[in-house]
Protein backbone atom coordinates (compact mmCIF):
# COMPACT_ATOMS: atom_id res chain seq x y z
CA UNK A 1 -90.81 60.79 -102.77
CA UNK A 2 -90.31 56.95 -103.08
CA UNK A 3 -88.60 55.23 -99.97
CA UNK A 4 -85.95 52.88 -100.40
CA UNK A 5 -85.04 50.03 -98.20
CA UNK A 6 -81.73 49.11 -96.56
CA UNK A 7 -79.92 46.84 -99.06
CA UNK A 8 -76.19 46.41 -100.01
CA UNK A 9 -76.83 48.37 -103.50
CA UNK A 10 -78.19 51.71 -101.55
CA UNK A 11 -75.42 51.51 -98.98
CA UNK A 12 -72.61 51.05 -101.38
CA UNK A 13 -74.55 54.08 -103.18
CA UNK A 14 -74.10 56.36 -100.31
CA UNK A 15 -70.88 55.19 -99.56
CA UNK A 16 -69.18 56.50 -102.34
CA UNK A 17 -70.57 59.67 -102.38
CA UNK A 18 -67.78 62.48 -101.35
CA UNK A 19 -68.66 65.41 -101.97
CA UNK A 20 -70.09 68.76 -99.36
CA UNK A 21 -72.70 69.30 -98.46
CA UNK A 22 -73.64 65.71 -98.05
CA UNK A 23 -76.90 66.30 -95.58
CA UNK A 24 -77.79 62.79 -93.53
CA UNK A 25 -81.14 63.47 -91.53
CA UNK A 26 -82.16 60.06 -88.95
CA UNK A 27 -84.71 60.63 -87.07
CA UNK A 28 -87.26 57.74 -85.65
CA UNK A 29 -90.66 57.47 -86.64
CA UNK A 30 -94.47 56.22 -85.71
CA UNK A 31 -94.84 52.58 -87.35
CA UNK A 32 -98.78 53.17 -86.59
CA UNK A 33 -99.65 56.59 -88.57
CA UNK A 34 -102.33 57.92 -86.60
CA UNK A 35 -103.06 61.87 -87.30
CA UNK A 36 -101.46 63.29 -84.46
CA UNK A 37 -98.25 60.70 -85.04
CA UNK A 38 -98.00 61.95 -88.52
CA UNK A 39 -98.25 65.62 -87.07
CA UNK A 40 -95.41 64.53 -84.18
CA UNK A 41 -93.19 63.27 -87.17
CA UNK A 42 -93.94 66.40 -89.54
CA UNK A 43 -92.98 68.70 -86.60
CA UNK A 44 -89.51 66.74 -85.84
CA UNK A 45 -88.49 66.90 -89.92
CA UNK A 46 -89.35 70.68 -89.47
CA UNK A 47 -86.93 71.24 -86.55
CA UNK A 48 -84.17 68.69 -88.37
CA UNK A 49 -84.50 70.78 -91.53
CA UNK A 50 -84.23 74.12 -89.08
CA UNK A 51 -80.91 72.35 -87.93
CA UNK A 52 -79.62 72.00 -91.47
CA UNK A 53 -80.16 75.40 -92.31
CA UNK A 54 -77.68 76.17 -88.62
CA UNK A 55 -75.27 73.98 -89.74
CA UNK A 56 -75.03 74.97 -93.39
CA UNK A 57 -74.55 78.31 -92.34
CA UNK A 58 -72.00 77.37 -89.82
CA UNK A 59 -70.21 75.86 -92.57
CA UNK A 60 -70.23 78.90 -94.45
CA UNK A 61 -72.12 77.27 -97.43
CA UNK A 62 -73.54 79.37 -100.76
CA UNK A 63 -76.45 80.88 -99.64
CA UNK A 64 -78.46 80.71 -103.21
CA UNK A 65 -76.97 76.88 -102.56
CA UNK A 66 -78.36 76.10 -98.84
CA UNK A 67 -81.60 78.23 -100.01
CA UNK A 68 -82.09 75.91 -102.82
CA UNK A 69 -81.18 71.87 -100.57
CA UNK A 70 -83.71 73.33 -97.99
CA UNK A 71 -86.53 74.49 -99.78
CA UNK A 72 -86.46 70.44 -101.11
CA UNK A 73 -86.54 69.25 -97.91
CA UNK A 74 -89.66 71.67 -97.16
CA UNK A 75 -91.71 69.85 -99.17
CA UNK A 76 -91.59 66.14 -97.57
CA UNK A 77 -92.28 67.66 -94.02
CA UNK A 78 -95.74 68.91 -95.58
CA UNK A 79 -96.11 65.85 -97.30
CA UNK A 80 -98.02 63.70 -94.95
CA UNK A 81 -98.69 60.36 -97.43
CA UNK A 82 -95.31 60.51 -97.42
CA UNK A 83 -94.93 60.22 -93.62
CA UNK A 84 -97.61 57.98 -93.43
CA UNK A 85 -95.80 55.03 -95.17
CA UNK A 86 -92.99 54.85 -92.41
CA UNK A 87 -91.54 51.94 -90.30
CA UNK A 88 -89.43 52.63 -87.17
CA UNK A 89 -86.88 55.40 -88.70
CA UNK A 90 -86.16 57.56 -91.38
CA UNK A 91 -82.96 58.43 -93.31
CA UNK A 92 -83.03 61.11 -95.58
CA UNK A 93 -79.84 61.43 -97.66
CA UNK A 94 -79.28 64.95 -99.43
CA UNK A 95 -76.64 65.87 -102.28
CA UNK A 96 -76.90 69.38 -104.11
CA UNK A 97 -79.41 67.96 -106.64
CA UNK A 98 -80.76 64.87 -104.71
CA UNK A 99 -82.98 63.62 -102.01
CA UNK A 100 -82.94 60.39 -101.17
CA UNK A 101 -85.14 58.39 -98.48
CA UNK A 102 -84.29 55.31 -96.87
CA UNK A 103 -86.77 53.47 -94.94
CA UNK A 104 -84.95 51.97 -91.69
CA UNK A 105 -86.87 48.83 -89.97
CA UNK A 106 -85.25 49.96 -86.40
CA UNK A 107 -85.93 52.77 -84.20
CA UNK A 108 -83.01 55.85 -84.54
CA UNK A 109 -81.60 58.47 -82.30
CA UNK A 110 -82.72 61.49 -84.20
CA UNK A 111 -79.30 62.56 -85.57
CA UNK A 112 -78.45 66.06 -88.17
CA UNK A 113 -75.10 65.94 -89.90
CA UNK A 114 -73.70 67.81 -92.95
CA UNK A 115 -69.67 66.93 -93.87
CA UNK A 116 -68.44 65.54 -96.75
CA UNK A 117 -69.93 62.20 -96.74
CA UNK A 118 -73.07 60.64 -95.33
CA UNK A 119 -73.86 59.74 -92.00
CA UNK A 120 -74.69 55.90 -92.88
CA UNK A 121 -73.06 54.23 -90.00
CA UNK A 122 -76.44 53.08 -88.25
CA UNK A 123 -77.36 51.44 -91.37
CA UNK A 124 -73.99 49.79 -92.24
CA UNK A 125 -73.78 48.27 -88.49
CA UNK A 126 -77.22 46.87 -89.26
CA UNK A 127 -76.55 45.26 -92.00
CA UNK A 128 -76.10 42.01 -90.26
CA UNK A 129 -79.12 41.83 -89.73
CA UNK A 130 -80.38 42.72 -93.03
CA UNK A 131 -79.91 39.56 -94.70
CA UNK A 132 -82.19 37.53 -96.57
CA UNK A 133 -84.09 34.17 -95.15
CA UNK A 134 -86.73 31.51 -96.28
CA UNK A 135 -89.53 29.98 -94.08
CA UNK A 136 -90.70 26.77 -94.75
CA UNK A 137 -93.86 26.45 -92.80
CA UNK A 138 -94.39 22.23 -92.66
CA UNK A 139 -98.17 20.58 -91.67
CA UNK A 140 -100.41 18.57 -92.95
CA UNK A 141 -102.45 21.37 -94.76
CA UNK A 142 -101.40 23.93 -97.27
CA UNK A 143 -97.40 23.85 -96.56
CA UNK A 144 -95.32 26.90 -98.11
CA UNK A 145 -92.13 28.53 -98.57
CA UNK A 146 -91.56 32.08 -97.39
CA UNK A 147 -88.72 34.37 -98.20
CA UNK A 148 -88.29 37.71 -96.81
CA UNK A 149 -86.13 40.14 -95.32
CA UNK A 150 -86.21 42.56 -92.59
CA UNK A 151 -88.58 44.50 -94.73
CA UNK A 152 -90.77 42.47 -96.07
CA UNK A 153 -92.28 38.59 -96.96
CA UNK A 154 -93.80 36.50 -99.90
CA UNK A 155 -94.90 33.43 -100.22
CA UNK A 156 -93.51 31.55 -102.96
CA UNK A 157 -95.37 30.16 -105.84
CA UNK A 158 -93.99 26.72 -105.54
CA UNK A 159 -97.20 24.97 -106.58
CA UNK A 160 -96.60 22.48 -103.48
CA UNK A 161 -99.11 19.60 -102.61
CA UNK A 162 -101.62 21.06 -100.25
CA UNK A 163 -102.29 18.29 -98.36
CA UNK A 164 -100.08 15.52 -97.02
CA UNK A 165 -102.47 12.42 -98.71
CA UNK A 166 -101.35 14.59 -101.85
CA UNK A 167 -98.01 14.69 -101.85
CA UNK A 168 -97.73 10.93 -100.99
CA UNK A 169 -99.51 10.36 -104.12
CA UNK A 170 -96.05 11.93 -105.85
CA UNK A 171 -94.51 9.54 -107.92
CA UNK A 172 -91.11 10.33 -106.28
CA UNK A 173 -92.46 9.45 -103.01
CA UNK A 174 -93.03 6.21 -104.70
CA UNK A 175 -89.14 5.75 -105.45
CA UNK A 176 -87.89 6.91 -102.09
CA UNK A 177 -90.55 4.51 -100.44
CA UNK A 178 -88.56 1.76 -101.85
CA UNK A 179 -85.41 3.24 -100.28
CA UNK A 180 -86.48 3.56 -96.87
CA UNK A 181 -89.33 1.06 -95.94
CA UNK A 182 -91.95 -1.75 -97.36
CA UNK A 183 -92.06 -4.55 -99.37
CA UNK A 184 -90.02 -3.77 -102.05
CA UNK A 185 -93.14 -2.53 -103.98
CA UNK A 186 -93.03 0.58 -102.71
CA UNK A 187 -95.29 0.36 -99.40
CA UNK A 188 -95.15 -0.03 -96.10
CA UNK A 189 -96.12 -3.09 -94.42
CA UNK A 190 -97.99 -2.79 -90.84
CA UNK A 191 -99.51 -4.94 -88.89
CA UNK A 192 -102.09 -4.46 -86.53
CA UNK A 193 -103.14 -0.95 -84.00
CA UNK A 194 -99.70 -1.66 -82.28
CA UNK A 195 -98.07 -0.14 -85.10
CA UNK A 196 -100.40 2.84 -85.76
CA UNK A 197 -97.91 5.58 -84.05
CA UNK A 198 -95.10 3.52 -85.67
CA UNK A 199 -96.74 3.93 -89.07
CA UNK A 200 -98.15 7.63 -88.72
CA UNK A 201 -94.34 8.84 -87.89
CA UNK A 202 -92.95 6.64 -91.17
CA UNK A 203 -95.78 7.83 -93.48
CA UNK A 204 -95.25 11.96 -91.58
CA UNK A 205 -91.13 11.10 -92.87
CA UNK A 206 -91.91 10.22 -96.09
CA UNK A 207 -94.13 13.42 -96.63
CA UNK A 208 -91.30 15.55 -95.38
CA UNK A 209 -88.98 14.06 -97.60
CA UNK A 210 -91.21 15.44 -100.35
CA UNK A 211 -91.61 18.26 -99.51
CA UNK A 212 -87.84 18.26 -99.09
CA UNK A 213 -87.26 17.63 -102.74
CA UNK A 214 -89.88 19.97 -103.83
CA UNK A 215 -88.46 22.87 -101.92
CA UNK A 216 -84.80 22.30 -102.62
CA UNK A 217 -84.11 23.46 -105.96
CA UNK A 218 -86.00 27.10 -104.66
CA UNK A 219 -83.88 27.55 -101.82
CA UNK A 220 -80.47 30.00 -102.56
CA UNK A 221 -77.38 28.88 -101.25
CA UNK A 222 -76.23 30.12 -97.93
CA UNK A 223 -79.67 31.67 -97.40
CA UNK A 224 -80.93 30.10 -94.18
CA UNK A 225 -83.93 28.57 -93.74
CA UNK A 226 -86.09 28.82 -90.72
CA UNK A 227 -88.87 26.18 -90.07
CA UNK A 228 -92.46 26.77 -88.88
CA UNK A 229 -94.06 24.24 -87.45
CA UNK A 230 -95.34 22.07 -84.07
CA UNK A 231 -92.47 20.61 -81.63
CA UNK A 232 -93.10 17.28 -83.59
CA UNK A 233 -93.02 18.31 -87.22
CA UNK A 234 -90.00 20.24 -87.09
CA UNK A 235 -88.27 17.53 -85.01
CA UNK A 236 -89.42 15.09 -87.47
CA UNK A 237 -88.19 17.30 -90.43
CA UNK A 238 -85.02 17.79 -89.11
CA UNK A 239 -84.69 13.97 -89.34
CA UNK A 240 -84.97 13.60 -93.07
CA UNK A 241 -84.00 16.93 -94.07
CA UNK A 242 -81.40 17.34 -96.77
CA UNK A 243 -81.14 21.18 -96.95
CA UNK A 244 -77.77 22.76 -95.54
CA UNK A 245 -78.84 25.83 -93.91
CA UNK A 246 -81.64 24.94 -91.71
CA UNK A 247 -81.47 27.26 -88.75
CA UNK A 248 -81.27 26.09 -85.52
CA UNK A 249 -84.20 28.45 -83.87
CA UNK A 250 -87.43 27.55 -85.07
CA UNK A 251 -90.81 28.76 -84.36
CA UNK A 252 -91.80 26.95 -82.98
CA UNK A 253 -96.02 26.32 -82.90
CA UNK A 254 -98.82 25.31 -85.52
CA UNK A 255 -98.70 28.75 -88.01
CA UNK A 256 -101.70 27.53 -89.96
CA UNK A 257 -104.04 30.46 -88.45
CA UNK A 258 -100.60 32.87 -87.89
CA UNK A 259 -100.96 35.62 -89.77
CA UNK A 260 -98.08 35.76 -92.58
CA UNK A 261 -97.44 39.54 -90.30
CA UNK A 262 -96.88 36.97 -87.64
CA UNK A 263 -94.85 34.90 -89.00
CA UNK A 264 -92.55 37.68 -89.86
CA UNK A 265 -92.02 38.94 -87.07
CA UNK A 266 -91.05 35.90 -85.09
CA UNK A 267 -88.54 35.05 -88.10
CA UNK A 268 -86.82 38.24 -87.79
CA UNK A 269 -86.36 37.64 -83.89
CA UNK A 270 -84.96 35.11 -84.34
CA UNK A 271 -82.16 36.69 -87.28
CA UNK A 272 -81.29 39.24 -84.74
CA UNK A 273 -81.03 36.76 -82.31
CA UNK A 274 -78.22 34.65 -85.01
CA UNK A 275 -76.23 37.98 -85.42
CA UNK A 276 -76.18 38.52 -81.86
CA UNK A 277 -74.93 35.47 -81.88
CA UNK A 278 -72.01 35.81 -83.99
CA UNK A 279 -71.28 38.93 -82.75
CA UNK A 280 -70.71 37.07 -79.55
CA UNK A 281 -68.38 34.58 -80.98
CA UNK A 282 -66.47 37.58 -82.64
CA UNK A 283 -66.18 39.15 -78.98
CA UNK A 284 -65.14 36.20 -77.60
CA UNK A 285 -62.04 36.12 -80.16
CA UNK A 286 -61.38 39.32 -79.87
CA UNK A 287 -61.36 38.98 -75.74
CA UNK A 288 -58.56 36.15 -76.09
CA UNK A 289 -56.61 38.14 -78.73
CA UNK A 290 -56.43 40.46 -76.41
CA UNK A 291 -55.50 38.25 -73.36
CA UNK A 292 -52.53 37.14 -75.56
CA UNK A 293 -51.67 40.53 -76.32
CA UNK A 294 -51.55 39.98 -79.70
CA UNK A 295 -51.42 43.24 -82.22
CA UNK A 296 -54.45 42.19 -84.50
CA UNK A 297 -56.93 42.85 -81.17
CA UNK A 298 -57.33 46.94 -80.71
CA UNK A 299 -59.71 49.75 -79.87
CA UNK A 300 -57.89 52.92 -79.72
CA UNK A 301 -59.83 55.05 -81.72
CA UNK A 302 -56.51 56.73 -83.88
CA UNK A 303 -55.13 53.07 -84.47
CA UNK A 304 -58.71 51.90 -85.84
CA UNK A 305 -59.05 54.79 -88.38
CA UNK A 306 -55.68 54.27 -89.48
CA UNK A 307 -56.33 50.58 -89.90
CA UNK A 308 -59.68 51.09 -91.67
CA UNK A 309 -58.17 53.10 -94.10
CA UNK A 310 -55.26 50.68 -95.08
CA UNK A 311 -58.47 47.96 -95.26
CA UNK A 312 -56.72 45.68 -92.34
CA UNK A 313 -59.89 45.41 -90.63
CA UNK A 314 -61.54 42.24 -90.49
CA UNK A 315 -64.06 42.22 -87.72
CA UNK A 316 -65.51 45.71 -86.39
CA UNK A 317 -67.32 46.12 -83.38
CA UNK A 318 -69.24 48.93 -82.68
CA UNK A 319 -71.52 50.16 -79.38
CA UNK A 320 -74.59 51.42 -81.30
CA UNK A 321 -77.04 50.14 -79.89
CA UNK A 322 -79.05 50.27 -76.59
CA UNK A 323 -82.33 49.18 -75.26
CA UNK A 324 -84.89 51.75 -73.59
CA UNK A 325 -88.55 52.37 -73.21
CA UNK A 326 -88.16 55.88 -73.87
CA UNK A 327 -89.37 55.74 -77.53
CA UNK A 328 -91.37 57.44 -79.77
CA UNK A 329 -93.45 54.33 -80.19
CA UNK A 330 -96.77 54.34 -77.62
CA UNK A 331 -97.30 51.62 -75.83
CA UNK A 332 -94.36 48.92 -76.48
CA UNK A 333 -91.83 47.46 -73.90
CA UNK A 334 -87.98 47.49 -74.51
CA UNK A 335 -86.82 48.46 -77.43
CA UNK A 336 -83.59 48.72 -79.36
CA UNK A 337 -82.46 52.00 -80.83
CA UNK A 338 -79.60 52.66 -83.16
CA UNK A 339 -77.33 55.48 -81.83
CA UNK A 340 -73.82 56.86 -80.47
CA UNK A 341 -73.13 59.07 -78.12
CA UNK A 342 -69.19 58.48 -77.17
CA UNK A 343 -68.23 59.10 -80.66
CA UNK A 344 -68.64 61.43 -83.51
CA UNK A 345 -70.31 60.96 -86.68
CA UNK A 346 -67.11 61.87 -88.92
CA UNK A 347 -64.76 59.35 -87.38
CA UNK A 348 -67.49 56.91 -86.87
CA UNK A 349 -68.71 57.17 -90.78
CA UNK A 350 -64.86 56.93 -91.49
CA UNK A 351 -64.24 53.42 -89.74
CA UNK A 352 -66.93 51.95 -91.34
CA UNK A 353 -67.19 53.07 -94.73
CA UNK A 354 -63.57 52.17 -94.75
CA UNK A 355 -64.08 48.31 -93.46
CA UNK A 356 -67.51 48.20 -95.46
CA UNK A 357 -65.78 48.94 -98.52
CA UNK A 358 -62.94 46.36 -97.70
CA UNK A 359 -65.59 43.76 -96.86
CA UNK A 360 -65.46 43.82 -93.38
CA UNK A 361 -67.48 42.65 -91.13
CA UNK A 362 -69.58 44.80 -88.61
CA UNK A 363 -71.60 44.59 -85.63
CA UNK A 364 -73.58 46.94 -84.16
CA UNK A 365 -73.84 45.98 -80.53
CA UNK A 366 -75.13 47.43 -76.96
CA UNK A 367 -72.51 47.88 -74.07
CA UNK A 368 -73.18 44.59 -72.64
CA UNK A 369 -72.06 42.88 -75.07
CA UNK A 370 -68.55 45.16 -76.14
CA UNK A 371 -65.80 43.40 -75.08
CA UNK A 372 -64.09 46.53 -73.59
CA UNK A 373 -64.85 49.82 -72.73
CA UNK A 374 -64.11 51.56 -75.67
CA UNK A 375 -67.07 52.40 -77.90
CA UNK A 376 -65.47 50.62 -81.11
CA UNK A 377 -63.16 47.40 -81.28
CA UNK A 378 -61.53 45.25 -83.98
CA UNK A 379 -59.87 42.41 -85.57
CA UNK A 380 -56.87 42.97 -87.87
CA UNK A 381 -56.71 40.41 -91.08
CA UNK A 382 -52.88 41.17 -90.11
């Protein structure tokens, strides 16, 4: 069974399907397969597929039919290379004929539900978060360009100089030296050990505004960048810089002996940390809507459905998330798992299929952060 990841093309995928039984199976997994993990998550798929069987039944489906979807799920608890290759959670998305498997790069509350469409709310509340990034990681040795995703990284083969004495030997550095310091010829002029610090910084400036260049033309637009680097460097590249989507955050520490795991996982801290961000902003507006008593701020659940459906929604928040210990994951602090428990999957896979088709936005968010008590809130376009 090959595992997909969370990207716009699956989602939109399972978003169109309509059509029962459409099976959604979420459950969370072990990140570090040990044996008796993969025997923990084997056992859990067993007692979800047990639950599909109930709730088939329930629904008074074809028997040959429900005999047939469950003895394909069967398999993939047995299959334990196939549970072996998991991250944090699991979707497994079942039609009459098909299976398919969605790797999810956040814990889940393990969640069975068979209706007409899929239960792909805690992915389309994610997908925020989801988005793509580059890291430029700037020093004096070996500098490189990252791109990744929640998922996963690469380095990019941008055949950049490895050293800075390199890269000054560039013969663009020799035209913008001309632009920004010397004699006209193209070189600095210093005089004596007062001006050592004074000439490091101008000849670190002049690197980075190589390395600029170099990385420019690589970088897609809109995609943000986040740098890697000491205090110093990034300060210092954030002073000649001519790239548009530098991020604010940075990590934020020499990465030449971080692991490119590392590095990853710092970058996507700090990408949750941007959404959470904007979903603050989007709280915020809705909060003041709200105070004005203005029509376009609501969260009664009847008036969000109906406005989802007419595609009026422009902002949708939704209280999906909280943070807990109590994980299936050994040994870790807080964590965030994706989850509702004040409203049904139907309504809830409703609401945001509708808004996601109508390009919406949506924010999966913990109660802190809601702007009301009402497990779902949003922003009319009118």
């Amino acid at each position: 069974m090959q595992l997909k990841n969370v990207t716009t093309k699956v989602v939109n995928e399972l978003a169109q399907h309509y059509e029962f039984p459409a099976i959604s199976i979420l459950m969370p997994m072990h990140r570090v397969s040990t044996p008796p993990h993969v025997q923990e998550d084997s056992i859990r798929l067993k007692n979800n597929i047990s639950r599909v069987k109930e709730l088939l039944e329930e629904a008074d489906t074809d028997l040959k039919l429900a005999k047939s979807i469950c003895d394909r799920i069967e398999t993939l608890h047995k299959d334990h290379e196939f549970l072996r290759k998991q991250s944090l959670g699991l979707g497994l998305f079942i039609t009459k004929t098909d299976i398919t498997a969605v790797s999810l790069p956040y814990s889940v509350e393990n969640h069975v539900v068979v209706n007409e469409r899929f239960h792909i709310s805690p992915m389309i509340t994610m997908m925020q978060e989801s988005r793509d990034f580059h890291i430029l990681q700037i020093s004096d040795n070996n500098p490189r360009m990252l791109k990744g995703n929640l998922y996963e990284i690469e380095e990019l083969d941008l055949d950049l100089p490895k050293t800075r004495k390199e890269a000054l030997n560039i013969d663009e550095f020799e035209q913008e030296m001309q632009s920004h310091t010397g004699d006209g010829k193209g070189r600095a002029m210093y005089h004596g050990h007062a001006h050592d610090e004074e000439h490091e910084g101008a000849e670190q400036k002049n690197y980075y505004r190589v390395l600029d260049r170099l990385v420019k033309p690589h970088i897609e637009a809109k995609t943000p960048v986040i740098l890697a680097g000491t205090k110093r460097d990034i300060t210092l590249y954030r002073s000649v810089t001519k790239l548009s989507a530098i991020h604010d955050d940075a990590i934020e520490q020499s990465t030449e002996r971080m692991s490119i795991e590392d590095i990853h996982d710092r970058a996507r801290a700090i990408l949750r940390t941007w959404s959470t961000d904007e979903a603050y902003k989007i709280r915020t507006k809705f909060k003041q809507l709200a105070a004005a008593n203005s029509d376009k701020a609501i969260y009664d659940l009847n008036k969000i459905m109906t406005a989802a459906a007419e595609g009026r929604i422009a902002q949708l928040l939704v209280k999906i998330k909280r943070i807990t210990k109590d994980t299936v994951q050994s040994g870790v602090q807080d964590q965030t798992v994706i989850g509702h428990e004040e409203i049904d999957a139907q309504p809830l896979d409703e609401i945001t299929i509708g808004t996601w088709s109508q390009s919406g936005q949506i924010y999966g968010l913990d109660s802190t952060l809601m702007p009301t008590t009402s497990p779902l809130a949003a922003i009319l376009r009118y």
